[in-house]
C-alpha atoms as a PDB file:
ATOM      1  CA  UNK A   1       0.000   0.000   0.000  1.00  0.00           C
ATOM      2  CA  UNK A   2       1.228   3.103  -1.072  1.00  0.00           C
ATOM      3  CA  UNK A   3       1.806   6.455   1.572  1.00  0.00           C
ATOM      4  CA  UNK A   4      -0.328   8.657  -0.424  1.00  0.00           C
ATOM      5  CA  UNK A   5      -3.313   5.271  -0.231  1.00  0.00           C
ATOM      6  CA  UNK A   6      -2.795   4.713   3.344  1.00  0.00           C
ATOM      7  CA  UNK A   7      -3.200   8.347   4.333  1.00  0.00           C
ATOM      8  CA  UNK A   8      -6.509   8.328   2.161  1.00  0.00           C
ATOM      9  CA  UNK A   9      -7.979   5.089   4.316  1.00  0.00           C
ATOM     10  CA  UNK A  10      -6.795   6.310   7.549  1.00  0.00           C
ATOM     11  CA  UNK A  11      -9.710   9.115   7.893  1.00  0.00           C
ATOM     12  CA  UNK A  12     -11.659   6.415   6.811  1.00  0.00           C
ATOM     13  CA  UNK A  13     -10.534   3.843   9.342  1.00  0.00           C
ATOM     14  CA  UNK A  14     -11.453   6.528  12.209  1.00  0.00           C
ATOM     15  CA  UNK A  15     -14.445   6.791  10.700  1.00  0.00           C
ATOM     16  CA  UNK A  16     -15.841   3.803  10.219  1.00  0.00           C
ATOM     17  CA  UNK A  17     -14.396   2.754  14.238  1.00  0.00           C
ATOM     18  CA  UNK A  18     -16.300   5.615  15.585  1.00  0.00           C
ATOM     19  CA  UNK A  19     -19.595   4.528  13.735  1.00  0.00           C
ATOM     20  CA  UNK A  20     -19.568   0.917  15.757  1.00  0.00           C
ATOM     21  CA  UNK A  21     -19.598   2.902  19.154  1.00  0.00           C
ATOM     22  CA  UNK A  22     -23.255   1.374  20.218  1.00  0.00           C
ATOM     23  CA  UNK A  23     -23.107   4.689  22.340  1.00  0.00           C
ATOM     24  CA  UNK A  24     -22.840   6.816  19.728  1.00  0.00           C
ATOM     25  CA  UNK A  25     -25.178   5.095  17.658  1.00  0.00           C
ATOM     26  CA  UNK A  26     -28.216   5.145  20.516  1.00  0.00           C
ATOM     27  CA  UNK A  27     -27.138   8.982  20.628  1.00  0.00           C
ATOM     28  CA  UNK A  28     -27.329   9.551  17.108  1.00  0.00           C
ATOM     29  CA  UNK A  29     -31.092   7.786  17.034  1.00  0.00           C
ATOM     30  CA  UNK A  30     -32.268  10.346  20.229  1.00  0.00           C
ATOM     31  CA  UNK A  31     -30.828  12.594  17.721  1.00  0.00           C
ATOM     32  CA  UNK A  32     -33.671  12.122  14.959  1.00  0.00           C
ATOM     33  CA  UNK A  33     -36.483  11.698  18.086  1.00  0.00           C
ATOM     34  CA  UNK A  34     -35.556  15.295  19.153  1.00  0.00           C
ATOM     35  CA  UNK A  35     -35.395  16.607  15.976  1.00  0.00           C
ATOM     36  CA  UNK A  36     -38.897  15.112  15.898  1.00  0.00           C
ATOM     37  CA  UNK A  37     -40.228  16.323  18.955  1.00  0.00           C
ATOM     38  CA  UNK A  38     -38.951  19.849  17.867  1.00  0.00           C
ATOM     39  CA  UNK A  39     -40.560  19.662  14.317  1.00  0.00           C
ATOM     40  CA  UNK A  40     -43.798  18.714  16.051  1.00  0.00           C
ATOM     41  CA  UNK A  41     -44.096  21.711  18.647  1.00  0.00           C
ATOM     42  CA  UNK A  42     -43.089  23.987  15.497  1.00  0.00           C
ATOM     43  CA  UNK A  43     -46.206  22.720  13.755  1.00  0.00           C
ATOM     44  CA  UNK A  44     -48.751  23.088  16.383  1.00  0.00           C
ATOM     45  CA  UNK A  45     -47.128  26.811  17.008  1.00  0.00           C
ATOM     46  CA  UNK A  46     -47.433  27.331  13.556  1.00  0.00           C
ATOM     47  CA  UNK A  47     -51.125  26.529  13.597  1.00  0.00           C
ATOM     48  CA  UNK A  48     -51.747  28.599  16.796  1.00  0.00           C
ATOM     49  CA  UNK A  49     -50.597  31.526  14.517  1.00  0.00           C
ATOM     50  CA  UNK A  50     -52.512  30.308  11.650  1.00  0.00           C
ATOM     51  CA  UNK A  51     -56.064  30.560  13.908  1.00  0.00           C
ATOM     52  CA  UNK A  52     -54.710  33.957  15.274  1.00  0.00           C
ATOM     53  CA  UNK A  53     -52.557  32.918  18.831  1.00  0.00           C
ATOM     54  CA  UNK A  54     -50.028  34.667  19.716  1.00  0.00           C
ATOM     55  CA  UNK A  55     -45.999  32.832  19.545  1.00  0.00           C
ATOM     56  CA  UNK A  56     -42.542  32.078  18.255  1.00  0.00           C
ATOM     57  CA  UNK A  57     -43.305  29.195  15.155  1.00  0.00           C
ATOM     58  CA  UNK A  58     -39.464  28.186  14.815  1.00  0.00           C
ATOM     59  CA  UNK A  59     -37.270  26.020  16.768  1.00  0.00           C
ATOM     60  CA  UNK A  60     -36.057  28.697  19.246  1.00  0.00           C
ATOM     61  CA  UNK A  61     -39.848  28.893  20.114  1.00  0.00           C
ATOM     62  CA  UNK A  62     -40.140  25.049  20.277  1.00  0.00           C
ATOM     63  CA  UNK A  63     -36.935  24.603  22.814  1.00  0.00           C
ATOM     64  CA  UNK A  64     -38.656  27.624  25.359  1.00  0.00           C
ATOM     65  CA  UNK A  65     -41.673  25.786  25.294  1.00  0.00           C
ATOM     66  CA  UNK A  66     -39.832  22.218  26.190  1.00  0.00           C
ATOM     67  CA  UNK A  67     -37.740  24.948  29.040  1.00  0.00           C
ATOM     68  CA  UNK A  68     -41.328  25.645  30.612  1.00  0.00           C
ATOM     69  CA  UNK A  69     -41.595  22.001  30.900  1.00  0.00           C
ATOM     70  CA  UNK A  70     -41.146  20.070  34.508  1.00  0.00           C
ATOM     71  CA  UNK A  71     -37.297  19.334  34.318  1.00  0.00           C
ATOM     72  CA  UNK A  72     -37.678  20.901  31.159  1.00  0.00           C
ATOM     73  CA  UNK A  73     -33.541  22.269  31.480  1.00  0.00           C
ATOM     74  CA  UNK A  74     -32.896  18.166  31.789  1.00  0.00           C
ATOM     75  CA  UNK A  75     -34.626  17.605  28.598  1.00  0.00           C
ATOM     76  CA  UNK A  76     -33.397  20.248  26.575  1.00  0.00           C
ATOM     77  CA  UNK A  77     -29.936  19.017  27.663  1.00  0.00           C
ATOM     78  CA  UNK A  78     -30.023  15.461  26.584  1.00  0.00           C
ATOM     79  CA  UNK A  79     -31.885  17.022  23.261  1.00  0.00           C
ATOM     80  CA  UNK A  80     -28.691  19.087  22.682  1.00  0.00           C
ATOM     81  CA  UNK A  81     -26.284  16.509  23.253  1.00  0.00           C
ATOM     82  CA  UNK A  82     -28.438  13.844  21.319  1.00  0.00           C
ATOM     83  CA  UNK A  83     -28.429  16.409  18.213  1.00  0.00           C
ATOM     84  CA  UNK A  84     -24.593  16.964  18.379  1.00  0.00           C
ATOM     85  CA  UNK A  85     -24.430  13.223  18.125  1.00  0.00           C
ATOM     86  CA  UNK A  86     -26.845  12.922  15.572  1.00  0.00           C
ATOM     87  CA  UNK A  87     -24.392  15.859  13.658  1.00  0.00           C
ATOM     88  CA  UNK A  88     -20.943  14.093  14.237  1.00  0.00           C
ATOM     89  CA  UNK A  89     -22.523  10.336  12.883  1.00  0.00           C
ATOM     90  CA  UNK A  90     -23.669  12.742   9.396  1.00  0.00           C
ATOM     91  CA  UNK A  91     -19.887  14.186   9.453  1.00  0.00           C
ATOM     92  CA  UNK A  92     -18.211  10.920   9.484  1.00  0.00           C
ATOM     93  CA  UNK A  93     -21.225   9.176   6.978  1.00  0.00           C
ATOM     94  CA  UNK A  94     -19.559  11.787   4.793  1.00  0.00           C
ATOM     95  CA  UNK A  95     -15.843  10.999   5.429  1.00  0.00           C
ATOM     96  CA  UNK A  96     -17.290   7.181   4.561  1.00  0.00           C
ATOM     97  CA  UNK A  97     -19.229   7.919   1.025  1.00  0.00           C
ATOM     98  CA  UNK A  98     -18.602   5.263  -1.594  1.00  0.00           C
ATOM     99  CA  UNK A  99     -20.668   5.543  -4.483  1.00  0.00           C
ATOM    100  CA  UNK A 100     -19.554   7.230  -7.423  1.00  0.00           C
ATOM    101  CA  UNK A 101     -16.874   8.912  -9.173  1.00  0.00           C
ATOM    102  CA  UNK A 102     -14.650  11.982  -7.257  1.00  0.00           C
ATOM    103  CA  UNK A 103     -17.453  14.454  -8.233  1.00  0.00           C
ATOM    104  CA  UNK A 104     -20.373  12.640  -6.996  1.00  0.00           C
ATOM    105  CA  UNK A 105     -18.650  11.514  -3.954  1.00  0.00           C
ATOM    106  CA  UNK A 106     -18.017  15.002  -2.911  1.00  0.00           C
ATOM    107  CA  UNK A 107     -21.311  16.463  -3.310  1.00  0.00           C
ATOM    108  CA  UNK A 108     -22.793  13.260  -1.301  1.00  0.00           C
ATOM    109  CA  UNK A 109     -20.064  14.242   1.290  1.00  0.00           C
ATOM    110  CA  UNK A 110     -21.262  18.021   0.514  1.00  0.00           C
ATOM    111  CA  UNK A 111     -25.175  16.733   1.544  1.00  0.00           C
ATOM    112  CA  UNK A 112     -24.247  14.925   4.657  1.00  0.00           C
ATOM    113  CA  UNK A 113     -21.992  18.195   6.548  1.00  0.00           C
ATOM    114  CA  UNK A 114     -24.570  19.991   5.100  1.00  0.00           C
ATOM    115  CA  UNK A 115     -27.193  17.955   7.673  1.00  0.00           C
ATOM    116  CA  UNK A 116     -24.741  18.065   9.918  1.00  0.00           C
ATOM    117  CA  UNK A 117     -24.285  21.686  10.223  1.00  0.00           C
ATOM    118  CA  UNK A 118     -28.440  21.837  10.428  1.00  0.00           C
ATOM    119  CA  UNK A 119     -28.253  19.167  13.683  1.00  0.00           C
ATOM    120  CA  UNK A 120     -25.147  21.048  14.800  1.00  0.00           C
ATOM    121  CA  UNK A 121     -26.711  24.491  14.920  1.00  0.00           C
ATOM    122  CA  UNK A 122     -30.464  22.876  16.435  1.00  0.00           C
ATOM    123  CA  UNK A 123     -27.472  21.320  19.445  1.00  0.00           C
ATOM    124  CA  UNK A 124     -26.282  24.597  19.867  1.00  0.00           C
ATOM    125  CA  UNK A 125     -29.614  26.580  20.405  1.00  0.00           C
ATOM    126  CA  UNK A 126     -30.669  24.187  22.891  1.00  0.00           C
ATOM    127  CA  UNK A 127     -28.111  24.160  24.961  1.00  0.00           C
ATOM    128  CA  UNK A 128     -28.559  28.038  24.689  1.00  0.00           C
ATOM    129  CA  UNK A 129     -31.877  28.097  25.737  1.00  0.00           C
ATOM    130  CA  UNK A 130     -30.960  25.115  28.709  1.00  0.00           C
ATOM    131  CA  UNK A 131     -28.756  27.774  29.959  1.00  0.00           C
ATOM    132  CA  UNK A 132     -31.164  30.836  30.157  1.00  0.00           C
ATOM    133  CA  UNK A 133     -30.406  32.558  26.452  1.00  0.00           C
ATOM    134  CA  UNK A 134     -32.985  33.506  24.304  1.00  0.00           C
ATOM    135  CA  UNK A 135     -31.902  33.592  20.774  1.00  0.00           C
ATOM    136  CA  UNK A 136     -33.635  35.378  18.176  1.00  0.00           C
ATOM    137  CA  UNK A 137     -33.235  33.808  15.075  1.00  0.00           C
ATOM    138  CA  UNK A 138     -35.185  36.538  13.478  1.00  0.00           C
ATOM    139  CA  UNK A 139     -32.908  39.721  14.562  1.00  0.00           C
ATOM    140  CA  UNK A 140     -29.811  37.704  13.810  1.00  0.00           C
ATOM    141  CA  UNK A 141     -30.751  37.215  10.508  1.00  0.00           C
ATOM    142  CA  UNK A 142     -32.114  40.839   9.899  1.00  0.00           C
ATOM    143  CA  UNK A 143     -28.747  42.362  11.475  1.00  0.00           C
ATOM    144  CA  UNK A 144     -26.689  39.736   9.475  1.00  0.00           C
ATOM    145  CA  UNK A 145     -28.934  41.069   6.325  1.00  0.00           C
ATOM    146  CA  UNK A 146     -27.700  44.496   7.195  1.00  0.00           C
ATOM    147  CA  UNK A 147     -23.888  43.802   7.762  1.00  0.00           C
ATOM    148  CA  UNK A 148     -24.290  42.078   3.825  1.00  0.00           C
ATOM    149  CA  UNK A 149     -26.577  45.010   2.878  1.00  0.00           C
ATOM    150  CA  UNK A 150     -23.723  47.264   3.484  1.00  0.00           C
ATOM    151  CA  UNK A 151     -21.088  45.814   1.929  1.00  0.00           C
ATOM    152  CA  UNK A 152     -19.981  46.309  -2.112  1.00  0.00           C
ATOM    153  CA  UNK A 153     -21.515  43.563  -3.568  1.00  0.00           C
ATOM    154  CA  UNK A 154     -23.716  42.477  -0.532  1.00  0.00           C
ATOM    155  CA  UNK A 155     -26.651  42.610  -1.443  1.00  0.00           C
ATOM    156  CA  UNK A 156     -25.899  40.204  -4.453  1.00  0.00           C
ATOM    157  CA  UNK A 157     -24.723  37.823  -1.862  1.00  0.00           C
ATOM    158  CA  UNK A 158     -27.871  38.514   0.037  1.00  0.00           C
ATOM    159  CA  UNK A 159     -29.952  37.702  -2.525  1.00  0.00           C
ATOM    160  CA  UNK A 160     -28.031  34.511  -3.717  1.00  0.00           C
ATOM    161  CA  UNK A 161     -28.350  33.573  -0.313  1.00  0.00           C
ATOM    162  CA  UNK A 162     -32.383  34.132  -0.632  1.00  0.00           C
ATOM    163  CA  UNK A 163     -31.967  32.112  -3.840  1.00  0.00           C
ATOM    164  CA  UNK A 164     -29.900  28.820  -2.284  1.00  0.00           C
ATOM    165  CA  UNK A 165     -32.392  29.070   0.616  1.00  0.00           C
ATOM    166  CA  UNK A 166     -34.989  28.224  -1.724  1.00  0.00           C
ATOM    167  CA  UNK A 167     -33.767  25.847  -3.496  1.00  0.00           C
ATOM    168  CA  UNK A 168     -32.816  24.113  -1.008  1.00  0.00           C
ATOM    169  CA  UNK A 169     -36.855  24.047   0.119  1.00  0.00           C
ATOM    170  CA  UNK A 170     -37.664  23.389  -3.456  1.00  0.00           C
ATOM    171  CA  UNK A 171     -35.089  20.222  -3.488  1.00  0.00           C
ATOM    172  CA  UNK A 172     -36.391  19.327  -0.077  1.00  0.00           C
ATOM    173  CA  UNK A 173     -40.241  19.186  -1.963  1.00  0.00           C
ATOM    174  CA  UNK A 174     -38.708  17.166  -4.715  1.00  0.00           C
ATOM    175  CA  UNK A 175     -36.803  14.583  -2.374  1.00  0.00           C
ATOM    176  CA  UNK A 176     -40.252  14.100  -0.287  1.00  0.00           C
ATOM    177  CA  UNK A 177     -42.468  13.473  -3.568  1.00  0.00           C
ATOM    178  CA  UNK A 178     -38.819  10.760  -5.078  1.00  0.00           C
ATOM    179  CA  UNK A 179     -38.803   9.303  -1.591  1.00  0.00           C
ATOM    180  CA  UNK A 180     -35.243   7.970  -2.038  1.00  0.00           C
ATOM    181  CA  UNK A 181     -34.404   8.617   1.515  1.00  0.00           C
ATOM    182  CA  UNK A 182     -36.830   5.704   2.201  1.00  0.00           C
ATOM    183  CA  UNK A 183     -33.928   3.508   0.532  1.00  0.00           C
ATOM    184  CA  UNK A 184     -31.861   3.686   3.791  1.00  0.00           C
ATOM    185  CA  UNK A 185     -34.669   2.703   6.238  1.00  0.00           C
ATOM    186  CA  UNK A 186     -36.559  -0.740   6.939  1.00  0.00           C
ATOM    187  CA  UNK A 187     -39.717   0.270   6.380  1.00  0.00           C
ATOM    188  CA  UNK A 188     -42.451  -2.411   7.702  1.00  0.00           C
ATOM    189  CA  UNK A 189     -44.787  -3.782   5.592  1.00  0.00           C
ATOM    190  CA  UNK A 190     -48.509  -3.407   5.161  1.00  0.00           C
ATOM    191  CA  UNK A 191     -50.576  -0.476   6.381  1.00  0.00           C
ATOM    192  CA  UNK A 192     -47.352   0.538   8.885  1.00  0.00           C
ATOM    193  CA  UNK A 193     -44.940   1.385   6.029  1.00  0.00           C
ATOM    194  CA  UNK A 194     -48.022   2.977   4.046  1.00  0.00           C
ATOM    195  CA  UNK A 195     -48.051   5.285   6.877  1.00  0.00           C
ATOM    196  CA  UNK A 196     -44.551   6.161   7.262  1.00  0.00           C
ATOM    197  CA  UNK A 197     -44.166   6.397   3.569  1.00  0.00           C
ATOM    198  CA  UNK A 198     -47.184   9.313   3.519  1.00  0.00           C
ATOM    199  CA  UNK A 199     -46.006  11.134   6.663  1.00  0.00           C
ATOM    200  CA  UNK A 200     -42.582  11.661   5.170  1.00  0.00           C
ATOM    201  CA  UNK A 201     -43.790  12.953   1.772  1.00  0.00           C
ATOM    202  CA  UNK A 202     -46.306  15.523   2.893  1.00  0.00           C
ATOM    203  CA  UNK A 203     -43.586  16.488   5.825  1.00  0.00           C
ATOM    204  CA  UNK A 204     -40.686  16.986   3.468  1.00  0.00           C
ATOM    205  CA  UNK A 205     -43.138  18.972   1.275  1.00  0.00           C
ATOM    206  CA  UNK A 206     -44.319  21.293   3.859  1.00  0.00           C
ATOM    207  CA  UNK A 207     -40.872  21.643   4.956  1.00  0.00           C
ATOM    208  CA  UNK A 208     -40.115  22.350   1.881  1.00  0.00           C
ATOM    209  CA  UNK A 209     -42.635  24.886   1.551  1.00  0.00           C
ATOM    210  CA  UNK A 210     -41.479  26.746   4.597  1.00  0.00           C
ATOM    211  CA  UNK A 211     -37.992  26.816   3.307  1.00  0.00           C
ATOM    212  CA  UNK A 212     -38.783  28.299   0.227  1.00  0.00           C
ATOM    213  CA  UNK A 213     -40.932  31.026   2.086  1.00  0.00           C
ATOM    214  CA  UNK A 214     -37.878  31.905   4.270  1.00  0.00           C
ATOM    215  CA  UNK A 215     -35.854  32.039   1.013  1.00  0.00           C
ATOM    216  CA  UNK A 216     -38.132  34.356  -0.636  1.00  0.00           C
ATOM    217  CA  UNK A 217     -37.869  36.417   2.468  1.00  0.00           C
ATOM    218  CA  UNK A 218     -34.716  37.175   1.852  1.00  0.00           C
ATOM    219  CA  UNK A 219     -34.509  37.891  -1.518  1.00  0.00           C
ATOM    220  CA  UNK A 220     -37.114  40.612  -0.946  1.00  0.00           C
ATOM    221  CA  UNK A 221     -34.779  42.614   1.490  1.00  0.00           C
ATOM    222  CA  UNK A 222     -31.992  41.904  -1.121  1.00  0.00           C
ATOM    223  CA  UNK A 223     -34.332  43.821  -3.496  1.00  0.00           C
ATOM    224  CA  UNK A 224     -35.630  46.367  -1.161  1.00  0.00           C
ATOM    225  CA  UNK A 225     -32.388  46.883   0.375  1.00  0.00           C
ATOM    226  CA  UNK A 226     -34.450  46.236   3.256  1.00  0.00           C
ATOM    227  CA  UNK A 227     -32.756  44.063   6.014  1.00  0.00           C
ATOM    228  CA  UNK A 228     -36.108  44.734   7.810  1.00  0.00           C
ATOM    229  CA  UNK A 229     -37.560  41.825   5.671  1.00  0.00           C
ATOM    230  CA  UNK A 230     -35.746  39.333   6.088  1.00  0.00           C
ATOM    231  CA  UNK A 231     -35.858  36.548   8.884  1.00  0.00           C
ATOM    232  CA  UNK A 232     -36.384  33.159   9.519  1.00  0.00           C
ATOM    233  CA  UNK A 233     -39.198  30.560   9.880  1.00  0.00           C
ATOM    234  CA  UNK A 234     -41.148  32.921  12.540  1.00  0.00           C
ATOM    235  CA  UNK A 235     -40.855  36.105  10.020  1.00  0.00           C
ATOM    236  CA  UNK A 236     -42.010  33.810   7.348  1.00  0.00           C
ATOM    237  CA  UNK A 237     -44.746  32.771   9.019  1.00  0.00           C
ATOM    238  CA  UNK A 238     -45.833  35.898   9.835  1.00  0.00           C
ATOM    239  CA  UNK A 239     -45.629  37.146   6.587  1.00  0.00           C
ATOM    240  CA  UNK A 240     -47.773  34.523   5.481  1.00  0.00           C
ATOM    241  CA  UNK A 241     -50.666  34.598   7.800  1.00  0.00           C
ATOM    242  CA  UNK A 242     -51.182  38.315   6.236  1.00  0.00           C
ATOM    243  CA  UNK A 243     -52.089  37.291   3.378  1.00  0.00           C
ATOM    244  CA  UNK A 244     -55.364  36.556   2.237  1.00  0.00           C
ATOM    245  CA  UNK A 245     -55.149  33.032   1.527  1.00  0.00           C
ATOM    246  CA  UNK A 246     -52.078  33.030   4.315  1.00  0.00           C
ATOM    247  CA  UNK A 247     -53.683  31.220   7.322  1.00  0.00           C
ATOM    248  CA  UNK A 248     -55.029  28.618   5.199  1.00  0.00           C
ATOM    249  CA  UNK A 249     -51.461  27.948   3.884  1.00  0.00           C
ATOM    250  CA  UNK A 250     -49.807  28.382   7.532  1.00  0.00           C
ATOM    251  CA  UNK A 251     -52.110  25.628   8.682  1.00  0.00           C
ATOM    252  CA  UNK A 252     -51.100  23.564   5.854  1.00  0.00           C
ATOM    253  CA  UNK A 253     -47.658  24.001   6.757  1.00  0.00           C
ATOM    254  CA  UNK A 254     -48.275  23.420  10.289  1.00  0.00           C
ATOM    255  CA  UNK A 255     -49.797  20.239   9.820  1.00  0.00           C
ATOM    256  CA  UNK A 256     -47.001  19.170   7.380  1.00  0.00           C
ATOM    257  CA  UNK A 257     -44.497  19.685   9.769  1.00  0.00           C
ATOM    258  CA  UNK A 258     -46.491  17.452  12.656  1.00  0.00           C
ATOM    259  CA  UNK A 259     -46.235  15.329   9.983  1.00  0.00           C
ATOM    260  CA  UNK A 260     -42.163  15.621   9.747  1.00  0.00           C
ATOM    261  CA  UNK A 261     -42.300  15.549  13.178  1.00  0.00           C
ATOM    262  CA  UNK A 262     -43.603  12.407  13.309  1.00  0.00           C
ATOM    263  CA  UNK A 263     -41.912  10.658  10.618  1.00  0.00           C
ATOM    264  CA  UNK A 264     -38.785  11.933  12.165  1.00  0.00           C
ATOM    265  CA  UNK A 265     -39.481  10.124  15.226  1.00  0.00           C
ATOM    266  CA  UNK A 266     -40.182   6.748  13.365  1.00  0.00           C
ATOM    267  CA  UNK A 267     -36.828   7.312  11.584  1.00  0.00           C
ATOM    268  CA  UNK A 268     -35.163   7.097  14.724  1.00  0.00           C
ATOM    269  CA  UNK A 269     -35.849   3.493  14.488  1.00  0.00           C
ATOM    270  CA  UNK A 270     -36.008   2.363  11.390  1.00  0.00           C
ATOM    271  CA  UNK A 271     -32.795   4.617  10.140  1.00  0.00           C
ATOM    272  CA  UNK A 272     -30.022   1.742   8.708  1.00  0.00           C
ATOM    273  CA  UNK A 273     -26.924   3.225  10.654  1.00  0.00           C
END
C-alpha cells in the first residue's frame, strides 16, 4: 500500500471505528427523536398563529416551550447533546461515502456536513436556551442582512443567499415526492410502512414549503435593500398569515411539519446506521 493510499484510508478507518460505538449510535437515534419532537411543537405553534394565537413558530420557540416544561432544562440538555451526536454520525457518513466517481462523492459528502451543520446548529440553540439565552433567530438574521446590505456587492450575496435558501426548500419538496431517503430505512410492511411512507412525503413537502418562504424572504430585502424583511421561519410565518389566503397555507404548513415531526421520530428506528 502506497503512503499517499494509506493516508486516504486512515480518515476512513477513524471513521468507520467511531460509527460501531453502540453509544454513539443510541445517541445519534435520540438525535432524529428530538429533531422530531422539535418539528412537532413547530407545527402546532405554527397553527396557533394560523387561527390567530399569539408565539414564536421556529425552533427557538419550540426549545422555550420544552424549558417551561417540569425538568424541562434536563430535557433540553439530553436534546442538545443527542443532536450533536446525531451531527458528528452525518460528518463521518460523509468521510465514509462510496458511491460514485470523485465528483459525486463530494457532493454526497457536501449533503451529509450539510445535515450536519443543520443538527449542529439545532445542538447549539438548545443548549442556549438550557442555559437561560434567548436567541432570536429573526434579529440575527435581519442584522446579518444588514452587515451584507452594506457591503460592495452584498446585497448580491444577500440575494443569492435568498436564492440557495430556496432551493434548497424546493429540493427538499422534490426529495419528499422521489422518496429515495426511504432507501436507507426498513420500512415495515402493510398499512405501517403505508403510513410512514405518507407522513414523510407531505412532511418533506411542507418543509419544503417553509424553506422556500424563508428564502423568498430574503430575496425581498436583497431587493428592497431592506434588512427589515428578512428573517427566519417565525418572520415567514408571519408574513404569510397576512395574506389573504395566508392562514389557510400556515395551517397547511403546520400540519405538514407534525407530519415531519412524526416521521422523524419513526426514523429514529427504522434509520439503517
Amino acid at each position: 500500500m502506497t503512503a499517499r493510499h494509506e493516508g486516504s484510508t486512515r480518515p476512513r478507518r477513524v471513521a468507520r471505528e467511531a460509527q460501531d460505538s453502540a453509544a454513539l449510535r443510541f445517541a445519534a437515534r435520540g438525535g432524529y427523536v428530538a429533531s422530531g419532537v422539535v418539528h412537532l411543537i413547530v407545527g402546532v405553534l405554527v397553527i396557533a398563529v394560523a387561527f390567530g394565537g399569539d408565539g414564536v413558530a421556529d425552533q427557538t420557540g419550540a426549545f422555550r416551550a420544552i424549558a417551561g416544561a417540569p425538568l424541562g432544562f434536563v430535557l433540553l440538555w439530553i436534546a442538545a447533546i443527542a443532536l450533536l451526536a446525531l451531527a458528528v454520525w452525518q460528518v463521518l457518513d460523509g468521510v465514509l461515502v462510496r458511491r460514485g466517481g470523485e465528483v459525486k462523492k463530494w457532493g454526497a459528502r457536501l449533503v451529509e456536513w450539510g445535515k450536519a451543520l443543520v443538527f449542529l446548529a439545532l445542538g447549539v440553540v438548545a443548549a442556549a436556551v438550557a442555559v437561560g439565552a434567548r436567541p432570536d433567530p429573526d434579529g440575527s438574521v435581519a442584522d446579518a442582512s444588514r452587515g451584507l446590505i452594506a457591503l460592495p456587492g452584498g446585497p448580491v450575496l444577500l440575494g443569492a443567499i435568498g436564492i440557495g435558501i430556496l432551493a434548497s426548500g424546493i429540493g427538499f419538496a422534490v426529495a419528499g415526492v422521489r422518496r429515495r431517503y426511504l432507501e436507507q430505512l426498513d420500512l415495515p410492511s402493510g398499512v405501517a410502512g403505508t403510513a410512514v411512507t405518507w407522513l414523510a412525503v407531505i412532511g418533506f413537502v411542507a418543509k419544503g414549503l417553509a424553506l422556500v418562504t424563508v428564502g423568498v424572504l430574503l430575496l425581498v430585502a436583497a431587493i428592497r435593500l431592506s434588512p427589515e424583511d428578512a428573517g427566519g421561519l417565525d418572520a415567514a410565518i408571519d408574513g404569510l398569515v397576512a395574506l389573504p389566503a395566508g392562514p389557510a397555507l400556515c395551517l397547511v404548513i403546520g400540519i405538514g411539519l407534525i407530519a415531519y415531526g412524526v416521521f422523524l421520530v419513526c426514523r429514529s428506528k427504522l434509520q439503517r446506521l
